[in-house]
C-alpha atoms as a PDB file:
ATOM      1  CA  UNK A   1      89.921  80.270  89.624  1.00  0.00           C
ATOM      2  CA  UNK A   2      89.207  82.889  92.050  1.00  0.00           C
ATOM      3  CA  UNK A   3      92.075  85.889  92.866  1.00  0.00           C
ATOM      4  CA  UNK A   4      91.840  87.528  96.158  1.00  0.00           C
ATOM      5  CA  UNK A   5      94.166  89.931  97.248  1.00  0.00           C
ATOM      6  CA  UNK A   6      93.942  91.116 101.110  1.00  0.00           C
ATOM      7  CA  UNK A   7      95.884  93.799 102.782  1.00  0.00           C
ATOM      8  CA  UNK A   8      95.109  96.692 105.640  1.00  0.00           C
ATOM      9  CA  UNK A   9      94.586  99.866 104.989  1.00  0.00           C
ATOM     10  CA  UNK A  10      93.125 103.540 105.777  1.00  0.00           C
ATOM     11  CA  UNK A  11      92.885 104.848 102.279  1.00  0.00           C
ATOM     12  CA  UNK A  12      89.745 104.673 101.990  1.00  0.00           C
ATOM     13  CA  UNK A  13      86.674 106.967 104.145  1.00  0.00           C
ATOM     14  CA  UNK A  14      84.198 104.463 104.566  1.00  0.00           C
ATOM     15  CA  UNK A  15      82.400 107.177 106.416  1.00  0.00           C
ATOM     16  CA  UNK A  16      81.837 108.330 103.002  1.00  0.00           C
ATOM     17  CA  UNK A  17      80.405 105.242 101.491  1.00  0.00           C
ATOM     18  CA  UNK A  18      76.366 104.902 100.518  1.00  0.00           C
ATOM     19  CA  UNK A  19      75.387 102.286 103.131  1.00  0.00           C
ATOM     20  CA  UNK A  20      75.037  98.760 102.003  1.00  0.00           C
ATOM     21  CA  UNK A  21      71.347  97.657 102.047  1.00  0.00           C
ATOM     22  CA  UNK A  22      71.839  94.420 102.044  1.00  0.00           C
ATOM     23  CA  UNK A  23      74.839  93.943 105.065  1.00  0.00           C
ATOM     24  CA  UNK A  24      76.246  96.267 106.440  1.00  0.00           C
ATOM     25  CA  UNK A  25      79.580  95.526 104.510  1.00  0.00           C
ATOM     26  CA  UNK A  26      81.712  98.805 103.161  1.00  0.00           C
ATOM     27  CA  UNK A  27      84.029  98.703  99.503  1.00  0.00           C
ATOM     28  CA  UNK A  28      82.405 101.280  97.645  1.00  0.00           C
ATOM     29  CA  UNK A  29      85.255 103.348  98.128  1.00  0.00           C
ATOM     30  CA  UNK A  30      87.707 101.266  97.301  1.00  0.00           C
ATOM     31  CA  UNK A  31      85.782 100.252  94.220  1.00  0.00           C
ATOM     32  CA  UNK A  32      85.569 103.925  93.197  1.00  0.00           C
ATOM     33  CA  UNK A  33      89.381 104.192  93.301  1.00  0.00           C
ATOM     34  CA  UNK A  34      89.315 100.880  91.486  1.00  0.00           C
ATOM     35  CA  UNK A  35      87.019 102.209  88.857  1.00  0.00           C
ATOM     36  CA  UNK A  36      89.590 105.493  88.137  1.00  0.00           C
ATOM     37  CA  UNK A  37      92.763 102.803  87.696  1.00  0.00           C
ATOM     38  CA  UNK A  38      90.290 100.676  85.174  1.00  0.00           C
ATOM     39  CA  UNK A  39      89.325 103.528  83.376  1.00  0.00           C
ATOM     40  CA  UNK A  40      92.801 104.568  82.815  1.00  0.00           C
ATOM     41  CA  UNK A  41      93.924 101.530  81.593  1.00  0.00           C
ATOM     42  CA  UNK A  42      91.259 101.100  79.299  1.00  0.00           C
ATOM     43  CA  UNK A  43      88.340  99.117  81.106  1.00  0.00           C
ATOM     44  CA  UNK A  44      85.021  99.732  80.896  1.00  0.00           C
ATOM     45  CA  UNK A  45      84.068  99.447  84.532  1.00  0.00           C
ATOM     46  CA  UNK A  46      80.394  99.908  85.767  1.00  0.00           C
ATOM     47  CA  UNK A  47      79.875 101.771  89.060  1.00  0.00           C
ATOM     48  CA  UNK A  48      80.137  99.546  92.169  1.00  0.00           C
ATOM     49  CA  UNK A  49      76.986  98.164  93.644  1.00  0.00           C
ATOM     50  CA  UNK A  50      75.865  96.532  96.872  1.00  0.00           C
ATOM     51  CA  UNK A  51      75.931  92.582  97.123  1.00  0.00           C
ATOM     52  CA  UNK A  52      75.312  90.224 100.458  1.00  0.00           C
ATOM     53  CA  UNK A  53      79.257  89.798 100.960  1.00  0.00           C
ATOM     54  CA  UNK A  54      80.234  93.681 100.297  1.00  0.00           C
ATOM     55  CA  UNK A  55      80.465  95.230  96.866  1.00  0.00           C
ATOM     56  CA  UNK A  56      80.986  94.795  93.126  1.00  0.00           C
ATOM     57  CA  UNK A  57      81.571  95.813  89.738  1.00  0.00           C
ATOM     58  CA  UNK A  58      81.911  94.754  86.273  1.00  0.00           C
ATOM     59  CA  UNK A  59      85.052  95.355  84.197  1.00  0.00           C
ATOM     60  CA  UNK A  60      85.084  94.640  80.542  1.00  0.00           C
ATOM     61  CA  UNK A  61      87.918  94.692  78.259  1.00  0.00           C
ATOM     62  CA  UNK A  62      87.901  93.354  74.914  1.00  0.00           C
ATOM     63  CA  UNK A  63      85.710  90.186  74.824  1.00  0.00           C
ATOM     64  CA  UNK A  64      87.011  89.699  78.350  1.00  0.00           C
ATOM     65  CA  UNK A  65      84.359  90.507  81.017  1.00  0.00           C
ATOM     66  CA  UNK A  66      85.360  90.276  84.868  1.00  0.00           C
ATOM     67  CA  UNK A  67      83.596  90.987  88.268  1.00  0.00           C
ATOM     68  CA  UNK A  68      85.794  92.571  90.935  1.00  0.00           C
ATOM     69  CA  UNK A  69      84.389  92.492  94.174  1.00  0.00           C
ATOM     70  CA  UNK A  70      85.594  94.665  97.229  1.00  0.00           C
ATOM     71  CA  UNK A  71      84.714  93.951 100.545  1.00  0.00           C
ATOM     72  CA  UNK A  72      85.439  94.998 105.055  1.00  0.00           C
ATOM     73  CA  UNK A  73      83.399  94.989 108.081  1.00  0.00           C
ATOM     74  CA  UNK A  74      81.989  98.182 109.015  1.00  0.00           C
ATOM     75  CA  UNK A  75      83.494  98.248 112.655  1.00  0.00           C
ATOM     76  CA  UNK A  76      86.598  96.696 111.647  1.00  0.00           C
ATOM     77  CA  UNK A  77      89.752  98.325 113.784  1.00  0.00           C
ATOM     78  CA  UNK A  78      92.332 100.445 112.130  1.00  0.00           C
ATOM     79  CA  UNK A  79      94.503  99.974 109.793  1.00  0.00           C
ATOM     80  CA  UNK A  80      91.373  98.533 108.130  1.00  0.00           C
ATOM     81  CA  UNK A  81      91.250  94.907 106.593  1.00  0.00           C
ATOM     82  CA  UNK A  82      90.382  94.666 103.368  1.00  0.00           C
ATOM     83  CA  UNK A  83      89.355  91.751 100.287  1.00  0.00           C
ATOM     84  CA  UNK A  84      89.730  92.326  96.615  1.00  0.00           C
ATOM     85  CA  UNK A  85      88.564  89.249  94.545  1.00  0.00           C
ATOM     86  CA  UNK A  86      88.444  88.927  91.050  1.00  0.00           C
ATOM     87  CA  UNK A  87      86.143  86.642  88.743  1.00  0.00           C
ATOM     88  CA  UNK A  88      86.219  85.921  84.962  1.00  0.00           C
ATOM     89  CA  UNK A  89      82.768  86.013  83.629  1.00  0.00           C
ATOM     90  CA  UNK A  90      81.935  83.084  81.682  1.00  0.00           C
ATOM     91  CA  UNK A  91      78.749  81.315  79.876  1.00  0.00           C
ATOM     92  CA  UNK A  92      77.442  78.566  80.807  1.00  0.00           C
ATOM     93  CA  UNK A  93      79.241  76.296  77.869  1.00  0.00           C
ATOM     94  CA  UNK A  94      82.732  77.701  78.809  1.00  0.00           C
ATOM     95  CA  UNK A  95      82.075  76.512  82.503  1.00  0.00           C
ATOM     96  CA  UNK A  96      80.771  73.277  81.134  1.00  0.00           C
ATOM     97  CA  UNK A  97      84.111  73.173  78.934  1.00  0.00           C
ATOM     98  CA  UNK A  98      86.424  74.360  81.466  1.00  0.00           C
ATOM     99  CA  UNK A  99      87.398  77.101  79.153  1.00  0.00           C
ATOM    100  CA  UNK A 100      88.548  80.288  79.688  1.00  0.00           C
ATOM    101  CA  UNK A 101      89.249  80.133  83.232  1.00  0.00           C
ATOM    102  CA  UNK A 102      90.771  82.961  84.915  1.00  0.00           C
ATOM    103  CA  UNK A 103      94.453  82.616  85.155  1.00  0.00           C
ATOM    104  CA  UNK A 104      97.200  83.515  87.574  1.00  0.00           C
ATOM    105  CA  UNK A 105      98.664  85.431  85.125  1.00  0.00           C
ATOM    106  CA  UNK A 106      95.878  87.096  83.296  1.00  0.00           C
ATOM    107  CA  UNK A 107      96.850  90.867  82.858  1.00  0.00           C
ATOM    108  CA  UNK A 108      93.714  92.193  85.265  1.00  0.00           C
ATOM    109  CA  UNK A 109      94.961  90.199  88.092  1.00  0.00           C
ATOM    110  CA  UNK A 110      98.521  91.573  87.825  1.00  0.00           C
ATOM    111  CA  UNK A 111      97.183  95.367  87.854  1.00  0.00           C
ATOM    112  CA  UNK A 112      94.922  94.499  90.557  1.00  0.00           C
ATOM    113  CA  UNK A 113      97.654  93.572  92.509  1.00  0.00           C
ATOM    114  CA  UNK A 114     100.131  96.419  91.171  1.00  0.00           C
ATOM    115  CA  UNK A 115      97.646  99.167  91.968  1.00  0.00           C
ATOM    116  CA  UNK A 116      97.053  97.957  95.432  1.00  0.00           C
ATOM    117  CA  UNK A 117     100.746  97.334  96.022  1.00  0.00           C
ATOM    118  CA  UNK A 118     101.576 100.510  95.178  1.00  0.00           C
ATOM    119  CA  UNK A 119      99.147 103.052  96.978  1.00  0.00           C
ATOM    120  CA  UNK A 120     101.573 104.337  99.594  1.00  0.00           C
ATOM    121  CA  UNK A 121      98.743 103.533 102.798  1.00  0.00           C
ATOM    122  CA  UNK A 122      98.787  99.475 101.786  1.00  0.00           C
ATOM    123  CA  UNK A 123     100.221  97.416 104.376  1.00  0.00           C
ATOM    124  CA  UNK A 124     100.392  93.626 104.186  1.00  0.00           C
ATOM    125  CA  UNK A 125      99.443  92.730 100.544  1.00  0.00           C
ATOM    126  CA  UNK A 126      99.179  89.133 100.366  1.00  0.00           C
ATOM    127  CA  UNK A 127      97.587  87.232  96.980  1.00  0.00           C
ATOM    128  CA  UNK A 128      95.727  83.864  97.239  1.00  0.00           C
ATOM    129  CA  UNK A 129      94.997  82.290  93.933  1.00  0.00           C
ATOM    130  CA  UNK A 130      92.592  79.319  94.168  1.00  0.00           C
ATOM    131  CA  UNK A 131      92.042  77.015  91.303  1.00  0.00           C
END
């Protein structure tokens, strides 16, 4: 299952941001922010890190290992769009197995969505949860 979450917003200086070597893709910022809330609520988050489609990093909790991605185009008008997605790591046999899928309801998702909801410059959350 993947988790996006997409909503506008200036919170973020992207002006800021280490420039993407790969595309010119910002969400280091964001991730940053991301990486404070994870930390407080007992995540061990890596720092974020370029990728083709924007940026990334790992949050592990438990035996419970996830990839949150973070991604807008650089010129993109104001209020700023932005994607969160969300990933469950898993090994090869649980992919095989179909186990240990990332659910709707699994606890990161829901403070993924709770953080983002409530920073006070989020405008127009919306969630998509694909299977």
């Amino acid at each position: 299952m993947t988790h996006l979450i997409t909503f506008s917003s200036d919170a973020w200086a992207v002006s800021a941001e280490t420039p993407n070597p790969i595309n010119p893709i910002v969400g280091q910022g964001l991730l940053r922010w991301l990486r404070e809330q994870l930390s407080s609520a007992g995540y061990d988050a890596s720092e974020p890190e370029p990728e083709d489609w924007g940026w990334y990093l790992t949050a592990k909790c438990g035996d419970k290992s996830y990839l949150v991605g973070a991604s807008s185009e650089i010129d993109a008008s104001s209020p700023r769009e932005w994607t969160v997605q969300l990933h469950r790591e898993r090994s090869l046999f649980e992919r095989v197995l179909g186990r240990n899928k990332l659910q709707a309801d699994d606890p990161l998702c829901l403070l993924l969505e709770e953080w983002i909801r409530a920073h006070p410059l989020t405008r127009s959350l919306r969630v998509h949860k694909d299977p």
